[in-house]
PDB file of N, CA and C in Angstrom:
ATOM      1  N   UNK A   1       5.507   0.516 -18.881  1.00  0.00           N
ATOM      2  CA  UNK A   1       4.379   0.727 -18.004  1.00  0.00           C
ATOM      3  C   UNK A   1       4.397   2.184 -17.523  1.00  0.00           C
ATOM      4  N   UNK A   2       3.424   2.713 -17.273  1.00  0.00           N
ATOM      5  CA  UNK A   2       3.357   4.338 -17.166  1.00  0.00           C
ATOM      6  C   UNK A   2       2.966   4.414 -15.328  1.00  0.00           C
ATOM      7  N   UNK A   3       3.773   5.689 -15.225  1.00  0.00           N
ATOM      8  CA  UNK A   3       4.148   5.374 -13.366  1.00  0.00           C
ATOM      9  C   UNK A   3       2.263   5.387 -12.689  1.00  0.00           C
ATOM     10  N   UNK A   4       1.561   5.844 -13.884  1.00  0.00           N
ATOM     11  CA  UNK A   4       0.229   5.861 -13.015  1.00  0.00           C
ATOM     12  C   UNK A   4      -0.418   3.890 -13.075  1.00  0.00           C
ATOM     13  N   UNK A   5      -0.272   3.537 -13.960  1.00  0.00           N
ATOM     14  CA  UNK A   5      -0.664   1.822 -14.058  1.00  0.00           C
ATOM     15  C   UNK A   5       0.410   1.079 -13.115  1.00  0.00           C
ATOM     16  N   UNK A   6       1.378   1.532 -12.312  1.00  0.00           N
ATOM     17  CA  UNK A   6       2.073   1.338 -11.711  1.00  0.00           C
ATOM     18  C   UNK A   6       1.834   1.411 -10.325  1.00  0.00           C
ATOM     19  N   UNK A   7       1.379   2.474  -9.825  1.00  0.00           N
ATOM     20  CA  UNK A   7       0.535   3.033  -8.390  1.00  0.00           C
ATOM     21  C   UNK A   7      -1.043   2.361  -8.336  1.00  0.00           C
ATOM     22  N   UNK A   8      -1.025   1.891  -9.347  1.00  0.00           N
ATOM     23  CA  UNK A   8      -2.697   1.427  -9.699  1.00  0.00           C
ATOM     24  C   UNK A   8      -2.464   0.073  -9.025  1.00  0.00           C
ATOM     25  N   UNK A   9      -1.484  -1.145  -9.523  1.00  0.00           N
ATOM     26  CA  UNK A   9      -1.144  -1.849  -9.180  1.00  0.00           C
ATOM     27  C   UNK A   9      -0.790  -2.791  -7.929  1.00  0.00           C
ATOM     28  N   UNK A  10       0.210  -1.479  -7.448  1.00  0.00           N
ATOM     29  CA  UNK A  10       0.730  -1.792  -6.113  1.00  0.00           C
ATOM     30  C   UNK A  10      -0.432  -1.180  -5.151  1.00  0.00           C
ATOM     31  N   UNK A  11      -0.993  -0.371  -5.386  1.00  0.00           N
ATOM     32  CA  UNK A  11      -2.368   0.065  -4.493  1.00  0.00           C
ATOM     33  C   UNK A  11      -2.967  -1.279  -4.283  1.00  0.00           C
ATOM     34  N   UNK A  12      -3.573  -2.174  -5.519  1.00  0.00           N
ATOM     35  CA  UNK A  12      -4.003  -2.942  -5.720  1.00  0.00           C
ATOM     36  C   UNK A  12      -4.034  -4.103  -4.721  1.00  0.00           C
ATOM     37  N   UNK A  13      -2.469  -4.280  -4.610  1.00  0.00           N
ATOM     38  CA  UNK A  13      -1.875  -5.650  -4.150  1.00  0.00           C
ATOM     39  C   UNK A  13      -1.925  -5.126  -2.425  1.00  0.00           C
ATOM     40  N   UNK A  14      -1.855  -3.962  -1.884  1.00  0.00           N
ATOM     41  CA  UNK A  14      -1.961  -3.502  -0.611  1.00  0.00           C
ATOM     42  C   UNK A  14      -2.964  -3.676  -0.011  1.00  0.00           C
ATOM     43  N   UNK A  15      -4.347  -3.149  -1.218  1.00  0.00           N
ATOM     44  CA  UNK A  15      -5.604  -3.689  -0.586  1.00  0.00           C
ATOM     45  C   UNK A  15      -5.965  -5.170  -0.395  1.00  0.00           C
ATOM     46  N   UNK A  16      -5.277  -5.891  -1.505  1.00  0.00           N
ATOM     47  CA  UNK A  16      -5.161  -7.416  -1.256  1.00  0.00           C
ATOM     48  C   UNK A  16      -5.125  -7.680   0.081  1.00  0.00           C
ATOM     49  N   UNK A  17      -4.016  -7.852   0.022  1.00  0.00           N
ATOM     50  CA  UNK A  17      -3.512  -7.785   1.538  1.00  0.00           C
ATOM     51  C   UNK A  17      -4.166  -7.674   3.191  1.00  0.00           C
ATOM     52  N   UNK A  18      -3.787  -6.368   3.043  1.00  0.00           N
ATOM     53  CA  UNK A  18      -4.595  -4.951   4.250  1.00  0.00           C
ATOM     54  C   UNK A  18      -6.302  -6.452   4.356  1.00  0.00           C
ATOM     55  N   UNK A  19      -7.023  -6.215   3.435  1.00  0.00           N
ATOM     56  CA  UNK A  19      -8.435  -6.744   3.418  1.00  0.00           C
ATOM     57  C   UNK A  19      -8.363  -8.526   3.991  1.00  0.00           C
ATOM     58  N   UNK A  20      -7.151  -9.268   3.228  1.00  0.00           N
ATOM     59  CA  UNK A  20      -6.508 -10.658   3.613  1.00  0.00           C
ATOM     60  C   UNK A  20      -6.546 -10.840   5.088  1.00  0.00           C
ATOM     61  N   UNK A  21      -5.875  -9.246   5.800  1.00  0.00           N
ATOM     62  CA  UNK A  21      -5.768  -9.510   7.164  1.00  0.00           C
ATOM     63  C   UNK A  21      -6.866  -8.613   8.115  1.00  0.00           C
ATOM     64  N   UNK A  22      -7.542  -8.924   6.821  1.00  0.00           N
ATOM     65  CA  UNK A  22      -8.887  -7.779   8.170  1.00  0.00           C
ATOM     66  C   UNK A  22      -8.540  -6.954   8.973  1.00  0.00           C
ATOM     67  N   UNK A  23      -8.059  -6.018   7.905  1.00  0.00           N
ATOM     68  CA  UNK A  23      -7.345  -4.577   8.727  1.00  0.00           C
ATOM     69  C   UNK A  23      -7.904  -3.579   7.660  1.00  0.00           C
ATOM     70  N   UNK A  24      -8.520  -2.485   8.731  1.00  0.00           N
ATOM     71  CA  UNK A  24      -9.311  -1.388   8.010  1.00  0.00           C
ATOM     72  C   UNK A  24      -8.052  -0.539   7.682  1.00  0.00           C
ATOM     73  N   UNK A  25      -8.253   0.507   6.346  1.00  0.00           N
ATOM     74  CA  UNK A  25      -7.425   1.721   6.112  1.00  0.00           C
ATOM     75  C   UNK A  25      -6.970   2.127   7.347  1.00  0.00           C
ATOM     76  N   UNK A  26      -7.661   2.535   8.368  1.00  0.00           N
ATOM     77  CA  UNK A  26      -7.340   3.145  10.046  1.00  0.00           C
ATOM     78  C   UNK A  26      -6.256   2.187  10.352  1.00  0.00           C
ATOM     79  N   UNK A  27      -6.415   1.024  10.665  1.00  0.00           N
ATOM     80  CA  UNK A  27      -5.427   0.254  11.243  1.00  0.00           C
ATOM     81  C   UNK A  27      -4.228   0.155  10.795  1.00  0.00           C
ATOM     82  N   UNK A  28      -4.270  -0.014   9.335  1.00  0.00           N
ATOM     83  CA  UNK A  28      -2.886  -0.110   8.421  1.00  0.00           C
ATOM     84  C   UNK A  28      -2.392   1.133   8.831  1.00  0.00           C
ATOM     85  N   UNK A  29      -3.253   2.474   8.732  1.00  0.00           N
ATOM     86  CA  UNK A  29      -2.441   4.005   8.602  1.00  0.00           C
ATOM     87  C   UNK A  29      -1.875   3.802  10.094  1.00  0.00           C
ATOM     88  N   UNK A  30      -2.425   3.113  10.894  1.00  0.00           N
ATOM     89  CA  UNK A  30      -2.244   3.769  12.393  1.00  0.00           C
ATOM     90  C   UNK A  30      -0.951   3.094  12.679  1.00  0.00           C
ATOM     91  N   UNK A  31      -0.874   1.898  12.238  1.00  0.00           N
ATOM     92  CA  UNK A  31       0.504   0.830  12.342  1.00  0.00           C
ATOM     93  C   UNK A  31       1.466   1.291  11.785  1.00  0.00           C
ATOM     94  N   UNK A  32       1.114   1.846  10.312  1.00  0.00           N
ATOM     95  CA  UNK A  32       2.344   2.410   9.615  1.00  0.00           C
ATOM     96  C   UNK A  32       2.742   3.483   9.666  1.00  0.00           C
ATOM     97  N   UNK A  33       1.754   4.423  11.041  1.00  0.00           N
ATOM     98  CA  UNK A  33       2.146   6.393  11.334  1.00  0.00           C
ATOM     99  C   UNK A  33       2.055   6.861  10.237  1.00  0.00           C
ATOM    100  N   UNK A  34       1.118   6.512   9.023  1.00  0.00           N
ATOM    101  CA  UNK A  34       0.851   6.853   7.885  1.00  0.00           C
ATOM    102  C   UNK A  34      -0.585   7.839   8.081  1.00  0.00           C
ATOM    103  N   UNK A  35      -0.894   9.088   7.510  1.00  0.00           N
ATOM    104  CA  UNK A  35      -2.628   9.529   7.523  1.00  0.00           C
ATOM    105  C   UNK A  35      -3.290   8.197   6.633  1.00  0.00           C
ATOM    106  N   UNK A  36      -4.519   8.193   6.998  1.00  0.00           N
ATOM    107  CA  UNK A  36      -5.522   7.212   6.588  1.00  0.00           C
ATOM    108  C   UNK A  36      -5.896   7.778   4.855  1.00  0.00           C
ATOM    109  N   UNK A  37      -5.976   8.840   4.805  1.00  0.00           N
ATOM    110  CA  UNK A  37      -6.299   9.548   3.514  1.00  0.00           C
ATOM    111  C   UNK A  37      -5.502   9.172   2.741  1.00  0.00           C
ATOM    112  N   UNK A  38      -4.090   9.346   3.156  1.00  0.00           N
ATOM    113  CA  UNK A  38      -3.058   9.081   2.240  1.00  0.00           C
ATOM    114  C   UNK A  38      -2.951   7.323   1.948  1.00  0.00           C
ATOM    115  N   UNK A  39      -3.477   6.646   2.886  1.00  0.00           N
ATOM    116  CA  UNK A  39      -3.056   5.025   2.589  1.00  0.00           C
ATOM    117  C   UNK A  39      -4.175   4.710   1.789  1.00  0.00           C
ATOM    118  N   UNK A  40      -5.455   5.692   1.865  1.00  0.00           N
ATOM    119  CA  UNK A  40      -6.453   5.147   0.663  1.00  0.00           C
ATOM    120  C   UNK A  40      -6.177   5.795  -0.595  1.00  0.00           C
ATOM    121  N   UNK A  41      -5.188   6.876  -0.640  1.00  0.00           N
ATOM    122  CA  UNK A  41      -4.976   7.482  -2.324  1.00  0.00           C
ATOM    123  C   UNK A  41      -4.048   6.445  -2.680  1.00  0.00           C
ATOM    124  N   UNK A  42      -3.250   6.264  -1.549  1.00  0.00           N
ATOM    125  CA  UNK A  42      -2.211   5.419  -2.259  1.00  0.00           C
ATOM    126  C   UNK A  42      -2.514   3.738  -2.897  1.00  0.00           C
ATOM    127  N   UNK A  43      -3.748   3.096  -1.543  1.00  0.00           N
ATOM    128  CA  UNK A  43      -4.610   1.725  -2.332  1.00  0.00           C
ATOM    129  C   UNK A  43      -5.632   2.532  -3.756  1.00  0.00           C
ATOM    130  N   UNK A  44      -5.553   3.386  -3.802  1.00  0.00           N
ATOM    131  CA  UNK A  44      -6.752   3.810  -5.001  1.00  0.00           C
ATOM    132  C   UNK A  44      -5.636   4.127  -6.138  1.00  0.00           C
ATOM    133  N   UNK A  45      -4.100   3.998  -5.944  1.00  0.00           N
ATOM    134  CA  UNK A  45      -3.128   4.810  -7.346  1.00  0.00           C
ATOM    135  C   UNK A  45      -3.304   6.062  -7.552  1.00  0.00           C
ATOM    136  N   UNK A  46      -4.131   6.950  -6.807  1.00  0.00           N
ATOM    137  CA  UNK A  46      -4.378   8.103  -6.590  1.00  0.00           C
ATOM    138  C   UNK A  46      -3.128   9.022  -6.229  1.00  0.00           C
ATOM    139  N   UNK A  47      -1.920   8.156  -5.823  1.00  0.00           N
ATOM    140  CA  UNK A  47      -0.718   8.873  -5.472  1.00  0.00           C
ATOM    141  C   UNK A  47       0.714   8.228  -5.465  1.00  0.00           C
ATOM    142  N   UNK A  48       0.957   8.948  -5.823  1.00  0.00           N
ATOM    143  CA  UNK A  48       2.695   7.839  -6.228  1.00  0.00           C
ATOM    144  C   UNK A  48       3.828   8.403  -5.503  1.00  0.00           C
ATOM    145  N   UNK A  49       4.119   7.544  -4.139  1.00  0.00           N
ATOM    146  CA  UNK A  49       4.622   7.390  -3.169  1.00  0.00           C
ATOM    147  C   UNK A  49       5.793   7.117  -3.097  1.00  0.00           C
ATOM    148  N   UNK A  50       6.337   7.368  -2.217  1.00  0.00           N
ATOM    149  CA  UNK A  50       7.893   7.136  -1.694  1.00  0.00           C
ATOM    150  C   UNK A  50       8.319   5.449  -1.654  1.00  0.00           C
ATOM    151  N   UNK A  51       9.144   4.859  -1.905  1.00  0.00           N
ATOM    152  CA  UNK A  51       9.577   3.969  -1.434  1.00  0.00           C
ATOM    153  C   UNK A  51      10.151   3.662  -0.210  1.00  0.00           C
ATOM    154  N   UNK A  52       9.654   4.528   0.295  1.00  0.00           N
ATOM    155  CA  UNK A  52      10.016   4.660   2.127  1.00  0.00           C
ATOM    156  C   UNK A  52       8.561   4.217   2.431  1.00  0.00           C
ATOM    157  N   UNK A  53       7.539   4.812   2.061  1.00  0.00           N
ATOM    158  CA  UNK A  53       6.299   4.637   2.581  1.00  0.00           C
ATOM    159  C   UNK A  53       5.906   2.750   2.058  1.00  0.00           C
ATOM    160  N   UNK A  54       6.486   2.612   0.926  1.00  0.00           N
ATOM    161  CA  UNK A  54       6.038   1.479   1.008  1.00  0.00           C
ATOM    162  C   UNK A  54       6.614   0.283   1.547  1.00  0.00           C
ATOM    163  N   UNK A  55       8.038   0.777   2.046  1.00  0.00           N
ATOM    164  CA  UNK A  55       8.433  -0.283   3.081  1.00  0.00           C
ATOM    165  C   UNK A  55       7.828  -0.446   4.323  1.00  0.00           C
ATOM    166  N   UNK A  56       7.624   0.439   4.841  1.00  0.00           N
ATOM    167  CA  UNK A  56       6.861   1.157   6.347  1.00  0.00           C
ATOM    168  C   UNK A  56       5.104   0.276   6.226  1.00  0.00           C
ATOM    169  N   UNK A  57       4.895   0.554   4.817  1.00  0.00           N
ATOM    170  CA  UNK A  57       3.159  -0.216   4.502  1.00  0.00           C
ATOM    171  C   UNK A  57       3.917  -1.820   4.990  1.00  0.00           C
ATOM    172  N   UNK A  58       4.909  -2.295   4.069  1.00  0.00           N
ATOM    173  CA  UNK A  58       5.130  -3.605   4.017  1.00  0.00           C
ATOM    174  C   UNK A  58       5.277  -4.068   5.295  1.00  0.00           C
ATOM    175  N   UNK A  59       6.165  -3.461   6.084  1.00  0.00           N
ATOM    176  CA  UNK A  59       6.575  -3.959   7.513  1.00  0.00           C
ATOM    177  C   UNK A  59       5.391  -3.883   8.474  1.00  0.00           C
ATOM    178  N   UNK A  60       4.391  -2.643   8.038  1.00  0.00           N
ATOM    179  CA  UNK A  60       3.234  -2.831   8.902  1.00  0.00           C
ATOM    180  C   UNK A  60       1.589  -4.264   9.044  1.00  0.00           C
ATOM    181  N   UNK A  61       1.834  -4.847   7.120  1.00  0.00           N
ATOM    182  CA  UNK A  61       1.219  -5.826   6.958  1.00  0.00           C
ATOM    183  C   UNK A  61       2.272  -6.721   7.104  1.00  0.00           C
ATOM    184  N   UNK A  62       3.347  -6.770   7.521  1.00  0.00           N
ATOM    185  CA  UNK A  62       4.329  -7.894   8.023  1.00  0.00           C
ATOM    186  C   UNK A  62       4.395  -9.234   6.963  1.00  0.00           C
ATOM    187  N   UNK A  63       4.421  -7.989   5.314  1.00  0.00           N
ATOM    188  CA  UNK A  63       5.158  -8.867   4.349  1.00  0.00           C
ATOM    189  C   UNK A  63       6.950  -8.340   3.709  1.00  0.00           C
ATOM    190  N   UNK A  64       7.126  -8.992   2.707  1.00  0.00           N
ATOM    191  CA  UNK A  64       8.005  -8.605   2.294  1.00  0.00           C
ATOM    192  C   UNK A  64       7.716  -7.355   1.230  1.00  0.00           C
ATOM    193  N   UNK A  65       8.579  -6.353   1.164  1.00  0.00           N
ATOM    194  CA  UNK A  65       8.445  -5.289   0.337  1.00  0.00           C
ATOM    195  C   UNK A  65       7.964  -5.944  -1.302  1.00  0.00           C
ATOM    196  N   UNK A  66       9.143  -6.846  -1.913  1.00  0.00           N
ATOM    197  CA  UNK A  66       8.828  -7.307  -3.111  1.00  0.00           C
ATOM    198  C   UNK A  66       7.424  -7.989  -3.218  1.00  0.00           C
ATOM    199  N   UNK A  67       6.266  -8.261  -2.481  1.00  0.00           N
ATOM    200  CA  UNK A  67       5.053  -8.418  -2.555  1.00  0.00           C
ATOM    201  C   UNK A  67       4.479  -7.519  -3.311  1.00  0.00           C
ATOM    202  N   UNK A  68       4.807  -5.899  -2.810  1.00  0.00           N
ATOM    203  CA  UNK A  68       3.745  -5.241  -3.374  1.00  0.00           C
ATOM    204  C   UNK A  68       3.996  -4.966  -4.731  1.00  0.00           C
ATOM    205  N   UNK A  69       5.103  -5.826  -5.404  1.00  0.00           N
ATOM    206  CA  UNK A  69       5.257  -5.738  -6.174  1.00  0.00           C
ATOM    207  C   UNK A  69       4.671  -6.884  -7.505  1.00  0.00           C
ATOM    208  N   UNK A  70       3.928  -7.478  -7.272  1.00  0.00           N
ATOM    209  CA  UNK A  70       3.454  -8.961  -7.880  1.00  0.00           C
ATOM    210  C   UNK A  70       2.529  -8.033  -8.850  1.00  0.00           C
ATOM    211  N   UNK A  71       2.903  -8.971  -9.563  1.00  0.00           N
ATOM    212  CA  UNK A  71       2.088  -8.490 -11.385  1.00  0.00           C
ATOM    213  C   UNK A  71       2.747  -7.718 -11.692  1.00  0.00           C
ATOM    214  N   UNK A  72       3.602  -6.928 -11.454  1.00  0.00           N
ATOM    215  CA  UNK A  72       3.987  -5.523 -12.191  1.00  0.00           C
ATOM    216  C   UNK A  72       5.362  -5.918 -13.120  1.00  0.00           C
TER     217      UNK A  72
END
């Protein structure tokens, strides 16, 4: 799998989510002290992120990290 179908993915499964709990980009960024820009490149695969950031996403939608990992 190529690291960009990879960020495509887990973007994917964030917006799942994030949208699941009726939480705008703002809210997720604001919970996770993340910029809002950056949490929509990162739901768009537009950017391939730290695994710090995506624990910080996970703990802020109050799942488990290995979630954002489904399908991949």
């Amino acid at each position: 799998m190529e690291k960009e179908e990879l960020a495509v993915k887990i973007g994917c499964n964030i917006r799942k989510v994030r949208k699941a709990k009726n939480l705008t980009i703002k809210d997720l960024a604001f919970s996770a002290d993340i910029e809002y820009t950056q949490v929509s490149r990162i739901e768009r695969g537009k950017l391939n992120t730290s695994a710090y950031n995506l624990y910080i996403i996970s703990e802020a939608l109050e799942i488990n990290i290995s979630s954002l990992f489904e399908g991949v």
